[in-house]
Protein backbone atom coordinates (compact mmCIF):
# COMPACT_ATOMS: atom_id res chain seq x y z
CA UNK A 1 74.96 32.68 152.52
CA UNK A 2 76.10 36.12 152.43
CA UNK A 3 79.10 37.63 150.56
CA UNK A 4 80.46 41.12 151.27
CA UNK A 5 82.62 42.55 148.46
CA UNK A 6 84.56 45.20 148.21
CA UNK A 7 84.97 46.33 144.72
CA UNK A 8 88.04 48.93 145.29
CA UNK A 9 89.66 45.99 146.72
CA UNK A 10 88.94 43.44 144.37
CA UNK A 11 90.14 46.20 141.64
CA UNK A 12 92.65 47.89 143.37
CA UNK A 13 94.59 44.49 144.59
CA UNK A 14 93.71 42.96 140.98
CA UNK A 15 92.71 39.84 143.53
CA UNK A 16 89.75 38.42 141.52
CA UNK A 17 86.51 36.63 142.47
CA UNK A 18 88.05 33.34 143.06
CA UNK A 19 86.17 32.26 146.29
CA UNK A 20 85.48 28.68 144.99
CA UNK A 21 81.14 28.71 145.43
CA UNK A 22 81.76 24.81 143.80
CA UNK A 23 83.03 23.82 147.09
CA UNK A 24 80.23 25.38 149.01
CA UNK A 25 77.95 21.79 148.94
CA UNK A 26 75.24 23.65 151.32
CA UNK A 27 74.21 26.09 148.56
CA UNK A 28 71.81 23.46 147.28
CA UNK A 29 68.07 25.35 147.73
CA UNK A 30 69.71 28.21 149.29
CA UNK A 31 70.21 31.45 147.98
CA UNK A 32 73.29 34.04 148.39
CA UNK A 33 72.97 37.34 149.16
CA UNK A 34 75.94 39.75 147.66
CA UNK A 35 76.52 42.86 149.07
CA UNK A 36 78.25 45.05 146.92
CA UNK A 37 80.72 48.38 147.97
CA UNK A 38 80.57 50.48 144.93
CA UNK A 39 82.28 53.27 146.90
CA UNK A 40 85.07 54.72 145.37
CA UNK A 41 84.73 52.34 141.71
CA UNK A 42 83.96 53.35 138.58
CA UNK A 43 80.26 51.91 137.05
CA UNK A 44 81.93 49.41 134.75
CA UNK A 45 84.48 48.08 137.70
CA UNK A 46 81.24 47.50 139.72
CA UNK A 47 79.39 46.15 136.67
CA UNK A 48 82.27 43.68 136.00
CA UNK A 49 82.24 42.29 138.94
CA UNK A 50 78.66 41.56 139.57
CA UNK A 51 78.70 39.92 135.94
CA UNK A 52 81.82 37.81 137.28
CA UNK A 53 79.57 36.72 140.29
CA UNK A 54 76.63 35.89 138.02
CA UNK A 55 78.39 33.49 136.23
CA UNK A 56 79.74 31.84 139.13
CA UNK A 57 76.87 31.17 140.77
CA UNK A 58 75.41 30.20 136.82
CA UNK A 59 77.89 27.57 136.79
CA UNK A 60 76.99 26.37 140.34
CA UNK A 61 75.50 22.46 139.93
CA UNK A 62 72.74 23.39 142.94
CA UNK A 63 71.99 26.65 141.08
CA UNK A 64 71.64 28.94 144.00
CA UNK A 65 69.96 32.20 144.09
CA UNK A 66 71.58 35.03 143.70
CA UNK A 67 70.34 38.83 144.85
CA UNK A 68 72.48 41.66 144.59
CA UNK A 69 72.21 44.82 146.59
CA UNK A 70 74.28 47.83 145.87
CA UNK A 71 75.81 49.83 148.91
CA UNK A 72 77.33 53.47 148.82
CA UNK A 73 76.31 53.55 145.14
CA UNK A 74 76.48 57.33 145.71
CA UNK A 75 80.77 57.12 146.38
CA UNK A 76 80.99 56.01 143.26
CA UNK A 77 83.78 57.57 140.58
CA UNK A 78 81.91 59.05 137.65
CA UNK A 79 83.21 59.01 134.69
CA UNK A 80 84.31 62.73 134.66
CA UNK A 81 86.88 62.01 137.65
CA UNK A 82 89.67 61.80 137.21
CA UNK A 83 92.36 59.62 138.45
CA UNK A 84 94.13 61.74 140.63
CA UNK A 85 90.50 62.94 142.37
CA UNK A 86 90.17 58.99 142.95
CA UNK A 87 93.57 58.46 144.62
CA UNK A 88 92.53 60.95 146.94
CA UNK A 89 89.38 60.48 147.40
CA UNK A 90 91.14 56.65 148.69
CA UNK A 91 93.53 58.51 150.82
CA UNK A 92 90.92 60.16 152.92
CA UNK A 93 88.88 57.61 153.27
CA UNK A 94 91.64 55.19 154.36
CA UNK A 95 91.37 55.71 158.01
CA UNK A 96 87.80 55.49 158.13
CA UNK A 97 86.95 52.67 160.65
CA UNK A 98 83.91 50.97 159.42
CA UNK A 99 82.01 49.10 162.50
């Protein structure tokens, strides 16, 4: 299985992990592959939600897998922006069309 997450919008729309992996019966001696979009987060929104996907894949009865991989670590908010250079750093990037 493979999960795509976008961390701006999981922050940004305060919408949560809440993809139910309990229901997902198939899991058992597979693994899941998250991809994470750090582009545009700070470190500890990225790091909060990785740790939010560790546990729910902890608390999964088949006890799946579960590898991370980082994308467009290098878009990430450092701690030095501020949040005004954030806001527009989403504006321009809003119309980007990703294929």
């Amino acid at each position: 299985m493979a999960l795509y997450i976008d961390v701006d919008d999981v922050m940004d729309n305060n919408i949560g992990l809440h993809f139910g992996l309990g229901n997902h019966r198939s899991l058992q001696g597979q693994g899941i592959k998250a991809y994470i979009d750090c582009a545009l987060c700070f470190p500890t929104e990225v790091e909060s939600v990785e740790a939010e996907l560790r546990h729910a894949v902890s608390i999964h009865p088949n006890r799946p897998t579960l590898q991370i991989t980082r994308r467009r670590e290098d878009e990430m908010v450092t701690s030095s922006d501020s949040v005004v250079e954030r806001q527009k750093k989403r504006v321009r990037t809003s119309c980007t069309v990703y294929l």
